[in-house]
Structure formats: structure tokens, C-alpha cells
Protein backbone atom coordinates (compact mmCIF):
# COMPACT_ATOMS: atom_id res chain seq x y z
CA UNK A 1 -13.17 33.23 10.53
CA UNK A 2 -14.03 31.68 14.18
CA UNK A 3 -17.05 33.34 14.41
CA UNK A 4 -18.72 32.65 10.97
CA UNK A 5 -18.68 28.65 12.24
CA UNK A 6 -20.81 29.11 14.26
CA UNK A 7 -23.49 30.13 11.91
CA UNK A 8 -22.61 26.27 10.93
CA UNK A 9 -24.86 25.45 14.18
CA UNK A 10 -28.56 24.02 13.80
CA UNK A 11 -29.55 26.78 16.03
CA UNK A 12 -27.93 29.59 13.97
CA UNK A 13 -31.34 30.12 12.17
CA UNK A 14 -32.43 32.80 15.23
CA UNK A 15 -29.45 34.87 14.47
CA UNK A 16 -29.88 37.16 11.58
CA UNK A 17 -28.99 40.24 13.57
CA UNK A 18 -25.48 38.63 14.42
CA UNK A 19 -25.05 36.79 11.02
CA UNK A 20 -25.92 40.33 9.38
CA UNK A 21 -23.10 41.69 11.92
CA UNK A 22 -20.12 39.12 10.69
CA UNK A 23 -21.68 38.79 7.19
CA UNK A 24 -20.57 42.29 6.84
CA UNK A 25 -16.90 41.61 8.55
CA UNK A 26 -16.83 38.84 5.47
CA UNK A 27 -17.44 41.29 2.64
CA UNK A 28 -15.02 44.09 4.71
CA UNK A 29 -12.43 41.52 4.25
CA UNK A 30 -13.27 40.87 0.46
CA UNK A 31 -13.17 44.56 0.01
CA UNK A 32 -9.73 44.87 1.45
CA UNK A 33 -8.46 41.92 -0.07
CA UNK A 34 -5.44 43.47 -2.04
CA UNK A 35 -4.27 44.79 1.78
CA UNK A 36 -4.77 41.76 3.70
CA UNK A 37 -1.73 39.22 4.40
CA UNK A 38 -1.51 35.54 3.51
CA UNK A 39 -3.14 34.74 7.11
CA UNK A 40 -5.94 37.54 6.86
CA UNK A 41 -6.50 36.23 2.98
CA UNK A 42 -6.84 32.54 4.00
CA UNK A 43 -9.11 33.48 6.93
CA UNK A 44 -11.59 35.33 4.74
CA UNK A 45 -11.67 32.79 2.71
CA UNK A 46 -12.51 30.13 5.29
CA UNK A 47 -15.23 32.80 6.87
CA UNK A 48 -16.96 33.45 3.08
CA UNK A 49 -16.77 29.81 2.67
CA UNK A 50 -18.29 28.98 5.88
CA UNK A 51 -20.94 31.65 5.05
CA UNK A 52 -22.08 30.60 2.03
CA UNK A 53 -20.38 33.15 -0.33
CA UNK A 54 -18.87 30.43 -2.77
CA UNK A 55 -17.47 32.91 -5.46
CA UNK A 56 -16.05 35.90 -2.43
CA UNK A 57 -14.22 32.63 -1.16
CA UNK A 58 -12.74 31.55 -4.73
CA UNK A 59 -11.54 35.00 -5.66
CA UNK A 60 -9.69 34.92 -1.62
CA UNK A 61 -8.20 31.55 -2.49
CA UNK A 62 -7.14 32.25 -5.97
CA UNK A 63 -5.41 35.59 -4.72
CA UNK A 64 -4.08 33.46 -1.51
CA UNK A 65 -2.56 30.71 -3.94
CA UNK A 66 -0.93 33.29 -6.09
CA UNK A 67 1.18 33.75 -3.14
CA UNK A 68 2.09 30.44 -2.26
């Protein structure tokens, strides 16, 4: 979750090789959603949010409210 804002930064655009790097922490944490905890749920949401993945972040949030 910390790291993916700072793909939020103008000068983010020179940083494929890292965004490629967390992009594919994002989708581990998507993958493992139904073993992740309320915190680890709500912070992959927040990182697939911040990363653009709009519908990885809805299914996270959905499963994270369930919980609530």
C-alpha cells in the first residue's frame, strides 16, 4: 500500500521497472485475497486503487465490507 503512492508522483512515469515490481505485489494480494486479514484486505485495496486497478480494488472492498 505505501509504496504504490508513490507511483501517484509526476515523476513516476521513469519507473516501469519498479511499478512492474509492486504492480505484481498488487495482483499477489488479489490472488490471496480469501487468506488475507481485514488490514491486509483494506491495504490491497488502497494499493489497486492507487494503481489504477478500479475493479481488483472493488472486489478487495466488497470482500473487506463483508467483514465489517
Amino acid at each position: 500500500m505505501h509504496l504504490s503512492s508513490l507511483f501517484l508522483l509526476p515523476e513516476a512515469t521513469e519507473w516501469s521497472t519498479q511499478r512492474g515490481s509492486i504492480e505484481t505485489l498488487a495482483r499477489w494480494g488479489y490472488d490471496q485475497r480469501d487468506r488475507l486479514g481485514t488490514a491486509g484486505l483494506g491495504a490491497a485495496a488502497i494499493a489497486c486503487a492507487r494503481l489504477g486497478r478500479k475493479t481488483e480494488a472493488q472486489e478487495l472492498f466488497a470482500q473487506l465490507m463483508k467483514r465489517a
